[in-house]
Protein backbone atom coordinates (compact mmCIF):
# COMPACT_ATOMS: atom_id res chain seq x y z
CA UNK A 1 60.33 34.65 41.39
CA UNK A 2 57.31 36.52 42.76
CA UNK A 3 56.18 39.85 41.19
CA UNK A 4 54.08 42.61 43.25
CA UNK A 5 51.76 43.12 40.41
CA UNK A 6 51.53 43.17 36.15
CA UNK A 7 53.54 46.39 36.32
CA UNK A 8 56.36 44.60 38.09
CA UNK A 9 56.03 41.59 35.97
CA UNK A 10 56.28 43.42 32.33
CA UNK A 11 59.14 45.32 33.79
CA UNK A 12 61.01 42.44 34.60
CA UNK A 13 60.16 40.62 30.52
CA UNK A 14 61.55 44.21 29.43
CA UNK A 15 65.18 42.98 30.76
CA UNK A 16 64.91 39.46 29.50
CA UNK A 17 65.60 37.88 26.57
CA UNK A 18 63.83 37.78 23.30
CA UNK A 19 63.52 34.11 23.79
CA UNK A 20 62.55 34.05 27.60
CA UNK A 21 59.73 36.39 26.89
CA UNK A 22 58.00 33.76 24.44
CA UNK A 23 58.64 30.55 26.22
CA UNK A 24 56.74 32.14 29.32
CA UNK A 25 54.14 33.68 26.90
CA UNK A 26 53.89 30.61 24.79
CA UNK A 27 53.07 28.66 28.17
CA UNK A 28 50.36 31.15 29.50
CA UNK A 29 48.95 30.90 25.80
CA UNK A 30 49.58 26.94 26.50
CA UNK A 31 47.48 27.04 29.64
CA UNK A 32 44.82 28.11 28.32
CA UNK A 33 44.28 26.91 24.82
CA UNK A 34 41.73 23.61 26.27
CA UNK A 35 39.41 26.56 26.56
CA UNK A 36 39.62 27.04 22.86
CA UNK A 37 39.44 23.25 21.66
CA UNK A 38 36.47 22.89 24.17
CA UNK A 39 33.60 21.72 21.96
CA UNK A 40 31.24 23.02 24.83
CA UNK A 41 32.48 26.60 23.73
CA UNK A 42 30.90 26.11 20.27
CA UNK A 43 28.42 26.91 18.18
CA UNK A 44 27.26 24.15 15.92
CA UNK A 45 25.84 25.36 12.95
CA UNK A 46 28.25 24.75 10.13
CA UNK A 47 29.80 27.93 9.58
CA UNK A 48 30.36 28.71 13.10
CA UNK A 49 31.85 25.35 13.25
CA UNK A 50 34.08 25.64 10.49
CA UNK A 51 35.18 28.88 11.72
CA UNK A 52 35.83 27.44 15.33
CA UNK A 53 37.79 24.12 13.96
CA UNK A 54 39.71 27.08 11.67
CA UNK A 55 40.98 28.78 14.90
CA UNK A 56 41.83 25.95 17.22
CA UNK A 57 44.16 24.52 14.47
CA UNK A 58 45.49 27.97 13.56
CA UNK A 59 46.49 28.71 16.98
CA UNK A 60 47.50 25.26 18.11
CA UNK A 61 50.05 26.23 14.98
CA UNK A 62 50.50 29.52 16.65
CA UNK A 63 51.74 27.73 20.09
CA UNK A 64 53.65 25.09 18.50
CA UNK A 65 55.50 27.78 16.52
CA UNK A 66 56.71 29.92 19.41
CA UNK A 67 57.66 27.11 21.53
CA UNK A 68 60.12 26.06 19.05
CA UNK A 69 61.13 29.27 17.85
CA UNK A 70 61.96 30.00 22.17
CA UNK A 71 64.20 26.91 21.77
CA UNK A 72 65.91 26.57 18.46
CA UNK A 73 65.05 30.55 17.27
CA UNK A 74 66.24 30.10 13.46
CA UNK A 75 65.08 32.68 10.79
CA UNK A 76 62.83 30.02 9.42
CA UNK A 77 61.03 29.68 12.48
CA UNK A 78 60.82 33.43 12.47
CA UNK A 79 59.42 34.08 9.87
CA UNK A 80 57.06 31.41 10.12
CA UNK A 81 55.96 32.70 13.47
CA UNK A 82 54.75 36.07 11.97
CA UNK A 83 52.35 34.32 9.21
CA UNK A 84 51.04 31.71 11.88
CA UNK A 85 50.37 34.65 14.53
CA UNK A 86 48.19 36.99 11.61
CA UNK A 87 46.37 33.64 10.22
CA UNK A 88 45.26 32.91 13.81
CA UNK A 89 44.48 36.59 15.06
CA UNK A 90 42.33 36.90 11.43
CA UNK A 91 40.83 33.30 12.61
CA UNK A 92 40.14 34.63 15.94
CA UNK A 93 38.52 38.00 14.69
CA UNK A 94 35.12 35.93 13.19
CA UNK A 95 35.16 33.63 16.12
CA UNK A 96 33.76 33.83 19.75
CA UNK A 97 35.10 36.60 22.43
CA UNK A 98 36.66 33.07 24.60
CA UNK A 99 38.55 32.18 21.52
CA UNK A 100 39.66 35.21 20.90
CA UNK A 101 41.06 35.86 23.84
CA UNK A 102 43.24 32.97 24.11
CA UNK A 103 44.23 33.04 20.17
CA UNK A 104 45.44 36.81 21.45
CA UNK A 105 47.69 35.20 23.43
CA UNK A 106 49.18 32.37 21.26
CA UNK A 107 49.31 35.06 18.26
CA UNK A 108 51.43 37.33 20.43
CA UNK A 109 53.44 34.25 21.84
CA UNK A 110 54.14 33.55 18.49
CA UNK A 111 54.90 37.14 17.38
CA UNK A 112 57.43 37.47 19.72
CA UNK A 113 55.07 39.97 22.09
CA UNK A 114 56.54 40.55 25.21
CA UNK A 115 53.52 41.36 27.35
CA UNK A 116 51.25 38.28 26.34
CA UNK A 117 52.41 36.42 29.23
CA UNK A 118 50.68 39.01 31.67
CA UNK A 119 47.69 38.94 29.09
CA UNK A 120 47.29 35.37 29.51
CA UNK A 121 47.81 35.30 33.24
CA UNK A 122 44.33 36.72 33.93
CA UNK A 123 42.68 35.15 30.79
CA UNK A 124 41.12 31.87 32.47
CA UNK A 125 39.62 34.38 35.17
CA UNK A 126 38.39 36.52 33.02
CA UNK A 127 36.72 34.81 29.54
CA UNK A 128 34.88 32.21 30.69
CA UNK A 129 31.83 33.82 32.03
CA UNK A 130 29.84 30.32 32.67
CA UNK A 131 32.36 29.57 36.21
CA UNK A 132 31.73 31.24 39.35
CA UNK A 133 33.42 33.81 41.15
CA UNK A 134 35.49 31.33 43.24
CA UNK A 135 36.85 29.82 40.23
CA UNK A 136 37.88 32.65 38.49
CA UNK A 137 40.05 33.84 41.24
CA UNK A 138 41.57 30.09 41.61
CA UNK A 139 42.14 30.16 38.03
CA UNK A 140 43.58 33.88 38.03
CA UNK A 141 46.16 32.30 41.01
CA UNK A 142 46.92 29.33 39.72
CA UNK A 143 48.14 31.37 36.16
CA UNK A 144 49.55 33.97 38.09
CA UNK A 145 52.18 31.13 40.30
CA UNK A 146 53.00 29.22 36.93
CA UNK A 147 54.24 32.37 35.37
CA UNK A 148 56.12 33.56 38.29
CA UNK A 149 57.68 29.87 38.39
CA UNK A 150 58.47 30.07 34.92
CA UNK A 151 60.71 32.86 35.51
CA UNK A 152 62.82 31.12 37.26
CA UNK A 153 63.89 28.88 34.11
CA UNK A 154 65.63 29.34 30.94
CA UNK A 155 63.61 28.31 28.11
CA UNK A 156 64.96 25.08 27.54
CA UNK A 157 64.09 24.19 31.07
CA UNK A 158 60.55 25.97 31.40
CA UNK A 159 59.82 23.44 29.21
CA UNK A 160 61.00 20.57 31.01
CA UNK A 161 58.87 21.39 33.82
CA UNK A 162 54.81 20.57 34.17
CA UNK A 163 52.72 23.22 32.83
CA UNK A 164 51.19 23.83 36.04
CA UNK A 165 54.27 23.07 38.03
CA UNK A 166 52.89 19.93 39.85
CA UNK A 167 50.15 22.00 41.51
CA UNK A 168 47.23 20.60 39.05
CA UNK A 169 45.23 22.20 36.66
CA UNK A 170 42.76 24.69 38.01
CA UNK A 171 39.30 24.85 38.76
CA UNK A 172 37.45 25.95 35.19
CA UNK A 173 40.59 24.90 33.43
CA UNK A 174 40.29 20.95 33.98
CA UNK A 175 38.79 18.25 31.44
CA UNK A 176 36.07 18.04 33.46
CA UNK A 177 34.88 21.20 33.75
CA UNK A 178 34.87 21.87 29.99
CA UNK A 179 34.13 18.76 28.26
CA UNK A 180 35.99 16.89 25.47
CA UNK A 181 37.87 19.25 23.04
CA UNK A 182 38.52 18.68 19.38
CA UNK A 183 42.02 17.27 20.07
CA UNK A 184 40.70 14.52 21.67
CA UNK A 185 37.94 13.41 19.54
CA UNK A 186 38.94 14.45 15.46
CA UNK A 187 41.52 12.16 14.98
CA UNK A 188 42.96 14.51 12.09
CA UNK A 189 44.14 16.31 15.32
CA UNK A 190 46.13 13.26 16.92
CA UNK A 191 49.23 14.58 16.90
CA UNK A 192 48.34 17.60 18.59
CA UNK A 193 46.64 15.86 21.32
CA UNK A 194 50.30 14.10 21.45
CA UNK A 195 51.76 17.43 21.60
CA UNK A 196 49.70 19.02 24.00
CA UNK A 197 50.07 15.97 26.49
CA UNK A 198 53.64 16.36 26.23
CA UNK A 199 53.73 20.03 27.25
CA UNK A 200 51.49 19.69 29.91
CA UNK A 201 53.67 16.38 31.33
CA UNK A 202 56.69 18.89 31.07
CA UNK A 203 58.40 16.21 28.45
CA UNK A 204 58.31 18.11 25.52
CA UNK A 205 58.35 16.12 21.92
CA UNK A 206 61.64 16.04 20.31
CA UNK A 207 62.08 19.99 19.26
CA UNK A 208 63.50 18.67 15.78
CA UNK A 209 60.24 17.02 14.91
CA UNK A 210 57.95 20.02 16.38
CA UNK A 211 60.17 22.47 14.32
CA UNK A 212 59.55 20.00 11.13
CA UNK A 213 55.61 20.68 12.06
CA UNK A 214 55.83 24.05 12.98
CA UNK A 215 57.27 24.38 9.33
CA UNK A 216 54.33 23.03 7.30
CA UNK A 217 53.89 25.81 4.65
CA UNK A 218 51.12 27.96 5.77
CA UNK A 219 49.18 27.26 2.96
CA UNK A 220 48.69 23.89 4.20
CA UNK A 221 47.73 25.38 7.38
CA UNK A 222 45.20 27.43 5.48
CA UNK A 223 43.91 24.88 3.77
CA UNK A 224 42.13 22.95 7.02
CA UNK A 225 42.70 20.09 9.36
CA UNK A 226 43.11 17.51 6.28
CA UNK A 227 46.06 19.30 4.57
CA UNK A 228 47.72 19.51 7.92
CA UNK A 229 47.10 16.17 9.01
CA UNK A 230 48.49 14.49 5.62
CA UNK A 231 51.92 16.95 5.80
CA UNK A 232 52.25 15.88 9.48
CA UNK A 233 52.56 12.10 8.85
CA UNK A 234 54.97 13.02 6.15
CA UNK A 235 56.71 15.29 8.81
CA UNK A 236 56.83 12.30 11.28
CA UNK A 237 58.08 9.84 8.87
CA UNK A 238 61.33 12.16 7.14
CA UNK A 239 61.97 12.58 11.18
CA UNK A 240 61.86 9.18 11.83
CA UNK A 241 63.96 8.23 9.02
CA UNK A 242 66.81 10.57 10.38
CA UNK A 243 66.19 9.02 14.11
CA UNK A 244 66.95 5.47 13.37
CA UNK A 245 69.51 5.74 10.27
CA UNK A 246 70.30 2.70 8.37
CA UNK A 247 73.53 3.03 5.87
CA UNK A 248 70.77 2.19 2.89
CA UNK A 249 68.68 4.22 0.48
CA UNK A 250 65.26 3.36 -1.04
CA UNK A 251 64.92 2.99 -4.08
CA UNK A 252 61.55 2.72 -6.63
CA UNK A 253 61.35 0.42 -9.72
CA UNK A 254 58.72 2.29 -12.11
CA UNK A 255 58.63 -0.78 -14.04
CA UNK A 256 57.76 -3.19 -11.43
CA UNK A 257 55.76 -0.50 -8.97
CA UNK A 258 57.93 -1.85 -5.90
CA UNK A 259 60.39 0.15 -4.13
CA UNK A 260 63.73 -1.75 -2.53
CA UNK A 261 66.70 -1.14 -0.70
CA UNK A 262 69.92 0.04 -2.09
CA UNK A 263 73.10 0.05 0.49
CA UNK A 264 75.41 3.04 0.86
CA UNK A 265 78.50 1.56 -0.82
CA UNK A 266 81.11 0.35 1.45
CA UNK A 267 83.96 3.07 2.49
CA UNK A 268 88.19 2.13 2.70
CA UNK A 269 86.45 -1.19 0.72
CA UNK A 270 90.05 -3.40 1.15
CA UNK A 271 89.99 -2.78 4.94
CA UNK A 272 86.61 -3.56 5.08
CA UNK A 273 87.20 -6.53 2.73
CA UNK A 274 90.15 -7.34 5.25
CA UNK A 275 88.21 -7.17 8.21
CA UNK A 276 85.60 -10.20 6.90
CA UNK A 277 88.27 -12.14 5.86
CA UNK A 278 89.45 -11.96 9.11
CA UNK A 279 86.03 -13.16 10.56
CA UNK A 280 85.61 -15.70 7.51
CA UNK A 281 89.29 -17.13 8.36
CA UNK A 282 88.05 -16.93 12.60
CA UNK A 283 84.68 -18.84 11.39
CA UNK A 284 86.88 -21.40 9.32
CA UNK A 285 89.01 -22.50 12.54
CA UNK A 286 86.30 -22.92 15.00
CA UNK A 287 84.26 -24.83 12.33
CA UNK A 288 87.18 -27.15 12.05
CA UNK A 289 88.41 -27.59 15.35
CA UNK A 290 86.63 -29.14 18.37
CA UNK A 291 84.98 -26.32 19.69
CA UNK A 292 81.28 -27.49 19.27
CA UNK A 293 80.36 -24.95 16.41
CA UNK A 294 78.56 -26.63 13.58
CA UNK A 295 77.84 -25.35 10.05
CA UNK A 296 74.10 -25.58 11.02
CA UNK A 297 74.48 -23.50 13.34
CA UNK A 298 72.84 -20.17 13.38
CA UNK A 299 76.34 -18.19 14.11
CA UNK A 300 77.31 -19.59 10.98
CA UNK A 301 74.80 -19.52 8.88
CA UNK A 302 74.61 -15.65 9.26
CA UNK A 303 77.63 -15.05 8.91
CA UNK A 304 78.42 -17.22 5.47
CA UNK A 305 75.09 -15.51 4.22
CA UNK A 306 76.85 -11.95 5.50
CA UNK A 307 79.68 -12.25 3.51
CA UNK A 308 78.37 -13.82 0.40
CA UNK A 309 75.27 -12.10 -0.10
CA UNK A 310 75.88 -8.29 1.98
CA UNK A 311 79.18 -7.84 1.19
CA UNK A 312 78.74 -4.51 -0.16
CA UNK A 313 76.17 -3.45 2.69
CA UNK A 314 78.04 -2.52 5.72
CA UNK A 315 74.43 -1.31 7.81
CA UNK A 316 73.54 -5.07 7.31
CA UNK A 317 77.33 -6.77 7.95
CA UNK A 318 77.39 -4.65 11.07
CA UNK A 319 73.78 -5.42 12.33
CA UNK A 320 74.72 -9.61 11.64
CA UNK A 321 78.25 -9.16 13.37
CA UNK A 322 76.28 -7.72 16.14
CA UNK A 323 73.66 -10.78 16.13
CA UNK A 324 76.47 -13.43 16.07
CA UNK A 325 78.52 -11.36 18.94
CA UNK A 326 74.78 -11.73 21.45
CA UNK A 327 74.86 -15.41 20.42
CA UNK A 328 77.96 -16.22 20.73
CA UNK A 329 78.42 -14.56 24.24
CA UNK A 330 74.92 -16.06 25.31
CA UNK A 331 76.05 -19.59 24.32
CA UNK A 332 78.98 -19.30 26.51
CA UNK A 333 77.02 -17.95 29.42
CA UNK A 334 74.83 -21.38 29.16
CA UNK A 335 77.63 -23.31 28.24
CA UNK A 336 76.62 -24.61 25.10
CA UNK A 337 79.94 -23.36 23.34
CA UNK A 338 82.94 -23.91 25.14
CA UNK A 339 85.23 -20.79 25.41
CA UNK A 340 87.86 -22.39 23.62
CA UNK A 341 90.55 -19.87 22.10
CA UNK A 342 88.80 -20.54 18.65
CA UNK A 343 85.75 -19.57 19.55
CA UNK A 344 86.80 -16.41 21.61
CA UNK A 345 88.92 -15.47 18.50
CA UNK A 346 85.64 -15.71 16.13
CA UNK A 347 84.26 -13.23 19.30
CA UNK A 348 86.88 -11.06 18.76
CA UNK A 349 87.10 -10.76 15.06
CA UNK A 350 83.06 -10.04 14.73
CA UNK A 351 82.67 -7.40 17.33
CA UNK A 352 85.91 -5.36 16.14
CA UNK A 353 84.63 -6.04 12.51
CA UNK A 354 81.24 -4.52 13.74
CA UNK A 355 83.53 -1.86 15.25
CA UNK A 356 85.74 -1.03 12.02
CA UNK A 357 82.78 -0.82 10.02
CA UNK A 358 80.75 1.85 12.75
CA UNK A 359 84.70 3.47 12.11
CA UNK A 360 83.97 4.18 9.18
CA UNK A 361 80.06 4.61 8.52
CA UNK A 362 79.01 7.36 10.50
CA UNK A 363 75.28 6.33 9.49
CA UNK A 364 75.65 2.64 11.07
CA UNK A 365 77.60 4.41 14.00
CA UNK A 366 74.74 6.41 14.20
CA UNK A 367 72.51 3.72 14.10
CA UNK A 368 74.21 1.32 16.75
CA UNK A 369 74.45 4.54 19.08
CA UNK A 370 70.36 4.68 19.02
CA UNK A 371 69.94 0.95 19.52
CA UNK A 372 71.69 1.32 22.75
CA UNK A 373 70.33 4.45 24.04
CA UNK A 374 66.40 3.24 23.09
CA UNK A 375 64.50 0.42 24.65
CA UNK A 376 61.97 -1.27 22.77
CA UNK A 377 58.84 -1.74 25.50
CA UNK A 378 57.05 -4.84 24.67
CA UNK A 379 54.18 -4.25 21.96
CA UNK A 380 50.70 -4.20 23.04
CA UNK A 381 48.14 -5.79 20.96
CA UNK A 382 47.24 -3.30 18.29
CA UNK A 383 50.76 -2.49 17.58
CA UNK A 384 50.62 -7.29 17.10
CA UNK A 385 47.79 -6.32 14.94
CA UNK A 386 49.35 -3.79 12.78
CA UNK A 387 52.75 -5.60 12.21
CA UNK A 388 50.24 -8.46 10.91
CA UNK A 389 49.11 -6.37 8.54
CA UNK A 390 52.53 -5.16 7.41
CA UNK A 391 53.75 -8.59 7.49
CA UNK A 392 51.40 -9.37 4.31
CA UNK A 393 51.24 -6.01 2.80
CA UNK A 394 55.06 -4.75 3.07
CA UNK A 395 56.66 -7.94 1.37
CA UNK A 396 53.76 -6.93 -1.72
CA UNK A 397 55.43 -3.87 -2.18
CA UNK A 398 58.92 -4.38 -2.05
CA UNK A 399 61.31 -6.43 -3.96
CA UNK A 400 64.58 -7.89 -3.89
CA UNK A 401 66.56 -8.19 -0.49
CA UNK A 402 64.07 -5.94 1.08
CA UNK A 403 60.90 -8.29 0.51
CA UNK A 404 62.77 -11.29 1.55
CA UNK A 405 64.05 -8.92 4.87
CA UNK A 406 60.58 -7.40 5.53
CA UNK A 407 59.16 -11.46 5.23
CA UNK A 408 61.62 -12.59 7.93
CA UNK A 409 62.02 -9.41 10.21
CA UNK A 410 58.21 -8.77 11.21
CA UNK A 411 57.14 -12.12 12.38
CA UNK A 412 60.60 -12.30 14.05
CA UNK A 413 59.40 -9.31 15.85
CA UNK A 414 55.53 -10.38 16.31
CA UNK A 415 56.99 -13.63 17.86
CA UNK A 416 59.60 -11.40 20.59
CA UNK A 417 56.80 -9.26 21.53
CA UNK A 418 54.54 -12.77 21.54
CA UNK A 419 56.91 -15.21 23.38
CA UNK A 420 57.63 -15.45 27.25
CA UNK A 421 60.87 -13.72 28.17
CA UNK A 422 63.11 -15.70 30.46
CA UNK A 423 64.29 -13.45 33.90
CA UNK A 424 66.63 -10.84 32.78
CA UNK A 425 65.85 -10.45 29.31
CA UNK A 426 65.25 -7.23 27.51
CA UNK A 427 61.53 -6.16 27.16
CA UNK A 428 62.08 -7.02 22.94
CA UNK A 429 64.66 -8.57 22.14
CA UNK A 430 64.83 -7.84 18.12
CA UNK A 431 66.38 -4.81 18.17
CA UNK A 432 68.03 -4.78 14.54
CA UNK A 433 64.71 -6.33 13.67
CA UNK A 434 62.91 -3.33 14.42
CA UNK A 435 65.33 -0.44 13.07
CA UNK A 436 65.58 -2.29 9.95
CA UNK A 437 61.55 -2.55 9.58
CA UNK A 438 60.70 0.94 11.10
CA UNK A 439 63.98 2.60 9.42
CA UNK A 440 62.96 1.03 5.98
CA UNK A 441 58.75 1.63 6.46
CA UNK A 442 59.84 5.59 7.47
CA UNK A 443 61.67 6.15 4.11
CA UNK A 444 59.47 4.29 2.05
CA UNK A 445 56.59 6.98 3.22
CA UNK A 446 59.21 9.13 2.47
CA UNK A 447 59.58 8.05 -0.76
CA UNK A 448 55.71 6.99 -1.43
CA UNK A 449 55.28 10.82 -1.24
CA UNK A 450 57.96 11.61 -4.11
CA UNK A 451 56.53 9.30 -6.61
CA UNK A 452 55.50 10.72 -9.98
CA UNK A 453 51.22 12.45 -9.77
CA UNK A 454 49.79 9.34 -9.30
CA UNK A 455 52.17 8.24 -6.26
CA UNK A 456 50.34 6.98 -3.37
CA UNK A 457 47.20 6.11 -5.16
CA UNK A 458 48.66 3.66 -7.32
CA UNK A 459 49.34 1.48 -4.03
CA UNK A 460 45.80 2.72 -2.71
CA UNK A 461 44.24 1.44 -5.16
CA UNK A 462 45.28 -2.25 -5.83
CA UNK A 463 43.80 -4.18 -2.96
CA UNK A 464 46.91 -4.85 -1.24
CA UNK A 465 46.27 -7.51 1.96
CA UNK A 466 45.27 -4.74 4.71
CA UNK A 467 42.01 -7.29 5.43
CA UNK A 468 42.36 -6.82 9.48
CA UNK A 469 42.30 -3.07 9.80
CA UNK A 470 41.03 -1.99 6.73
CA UNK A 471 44.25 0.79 5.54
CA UNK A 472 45.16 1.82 2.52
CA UNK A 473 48.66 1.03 2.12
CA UNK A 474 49.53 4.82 2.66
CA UNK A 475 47.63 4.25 5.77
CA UNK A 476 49.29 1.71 6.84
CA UNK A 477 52.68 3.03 6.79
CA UNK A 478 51.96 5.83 8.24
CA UNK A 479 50.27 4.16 11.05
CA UNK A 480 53.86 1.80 11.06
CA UNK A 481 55.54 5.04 11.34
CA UNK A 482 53.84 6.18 14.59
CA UNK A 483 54.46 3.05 16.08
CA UNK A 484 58.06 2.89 15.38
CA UNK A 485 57.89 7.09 16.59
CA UNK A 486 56.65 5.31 20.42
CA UNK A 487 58.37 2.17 20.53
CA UNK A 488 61.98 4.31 20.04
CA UNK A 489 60.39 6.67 22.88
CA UNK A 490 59.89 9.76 20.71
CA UNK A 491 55.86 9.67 21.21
């Protein structure tokens, strides 16, 4: 949509929605907001400093705020959205004239202010006094043409699109005319930089985890880039626990200071108890007849463990029935089973076992329903590095089926990501592997958090095995929690 001049354009936000209004006037605020994390723009004497690093995270909270609140416009996000726009605008008051201008505009974003998009628009040309003239007036036109795109989007799908609408950041505007900003190089501002790559790629985060962000009391906010930093890896982690669900609790021993895993209890138990004596009876015949299985066989040997040992855990029945359907159907493809009617039965009776039991645990239904809408990309070598660390630090902290899970799941998973895949193959094959690792590490960080005063520093401080990269144990899973947030394509 093209507008004749400001007048036009304000006229035209005076018809729209509440939420249209601040998605276009979060994204002018968005466009501009480099210029405020631009270290080149500072003054560094320490209270200048402190002031500056105050403002870029108040209105980075500011912008993250009104985003969400354009999208998913709850009262929480509301009335968070009116304390985050007056902490940034008091920020901006002690800071430079460039920050202020561009805090302005996320403040109003935030506030719901219908005229900061046309505020924004001519910010770039007009606050940064060090460009020439030719710059300014590519910077005012480049503004100008996102907006007007914008408005031809709801707010769902402004979002969706590149920042600068595939026409490329403007002169003055780019990385390399300002210099690194303080997303890129304070690493208590990681997520952000995250955040801010995502917007400007036009694939926004998941909204549910920026809204669990954007909610961070604002006394946390207040309190500086430390505060924020520690409640957004707690943030990541409760999301990540509700992205990849397992049908399981954790649990914490006081006594022993180790946490483990306690399963949902089984629903309709005698059909479920029906079911795996269905599969038990399947497992019996091909066993016995001449169908090639053999007791020391993998099929079987998860299975008997499945139904002796996880008989009241349906997450981990399901995830075996699952592993014994691949194999099974892999072994006939290479003709190492025959496809005898014994064997096909045993088939049959795991995968509608695995079925009855997604039936009737929405959580493992849940589960299974991520596992085949994510693929795992193969891990690079500091994601190797940091599942050798877990693989001698997790096991220390857990106890019960859990340790014995976390010692055979992550070098199961170091070795997929390690080993040559034959043609055809999925980048990583240990799918359950994974949820059950990352699933387990996210609610244990979780739960680390929830531990009585001492909590997290009773880990921190025994000398747990984190010799290669040097974590504390809190650390650590938070670092495991990042990785599990990219390898299920949500960073």
């Amino acid at each position: 949509m093209r507008f004749e001049d400001n007048d036009a354009l304000k006229a035209w936000l005076k018809t729209q929605s509440q939420e249209v209004c601040v998605a276009i006037a979060t994204r002018a605020a968005l466009r501009v907001l480099p210029i405020v994390a631009a270290q080149s723009t500072w003054k560094n004497t320490g209270e200048a400093r402190q002031q500056h690093e105050s403002l870029v995270l108040l209105t980075v909270w500011a912008n993250l705020i009104s985003g969400v609140a354009s999208t998913c416009p709850t009262p929480e996000i509301k009335f968070a959205s009116s304390r985050a726009a007056f902490a940034s605008s008091r920020a901006a008051d002690s800071a430079s004239s460039i920050a202020f201008a561009a805090s302005r505009a996320a403040s109003r974003a935030s506030s719901f202010a219908a005229f900061a998009a046309s505020s924004s628009s001519s910010f770039a040309a007009d606050s940064a006094s060090s460009a020439d003239s030719s710059s300014f007036a590519a910077s005012r036109a480049a503004s100008r043409a996102s907006i007007e795109a914008d408005s031809d989007f709801s707010p769902d799908e402004m979002f969706r699109e590149p920042l600068w609408h595939g026409v490329g950041v403007p002169e003055g505007l780019r990385s390399g005319d300002l210099g690194p900003t303080l997303l890129e190089t304070d690493q208590r501002y990681e997520f952000f930089n995250d955040w801010y790559d995502s917007m400007l790629r036009g694939e926004p985060l998941p909204w549910a985890l920026q809204e669990k962000v954007a909610l961070i009391p604002g006394e946390t906010w207040q309190a500086g880039a430390d505060a924020v930093a520690k409640a957004i890896e707690e943030a990541k982690a409760a999301f990540f626990a509700e992205h990849v669900p397992l049908a399981e609790r954790i649990g914490y021993n006081a006594e022993t200071s180790r946490f483990f895993a306690e399963p949902i209890p089984m629903q309709n138990a005698a059909f479920m108890a029906t079911l795996m004596a269905r599969t038990a009876d399947a497992l019996n015949d091909a066993l016995h007849g001449n169908n090639g299985l053999r007791e020391d066989m993998r099929e079987a040997r998860v299975l008997r463990r499945a139904h002796e040992r996880y008989g009241n855990d349906p997450q981990r029945v399901e995830m075996d029935y699952v592993s014994v359907a691949v194999s099974l159907r892999r072994n006939f493809d290479r003709k190492e089973l025959a496809d005898s009617e014994d064997n096909l039965a045993l088939l049959d009776a795991v995968e509608e076992g695995a079925r009855g039991i997604r039936a009737h645990h929405p959580e493992v239904a849940a589960n299974r329903e991520s596992l085949a809408r994510e693929v795992l990309r193969e891990l690079p070598g500091e994601a190797i590095a940091l599942l050798e660390d877990a693989a001698e630090t997790l096991p220390e902290i857990s106890e019960g089926v859990m340790k014995e899970d976390f010692e055979r799941d992550i070098p199961k998973l170091i070795n997929d990501a390690l080993t040559p895949l034959p043609n055809g193959a999925p980048p990583l094959p240990g799918m359950d592997e994974a949820t059950r690792i990352f699933s387990r590490v996210a609610k244990t960080r979780v739960r680390i958090s929830d531990i009585p005063e001492t909590g997290a520093r009773i880990f921190d401080s025994k000398g747990f095995k984190t010799v290669r990269l040097g974590m504390t144990v809190s650390r650590l899973l938070s670092a495991l929690v990042t990785l599990g947030l990219q390898l299920f394509g949500v960073l």
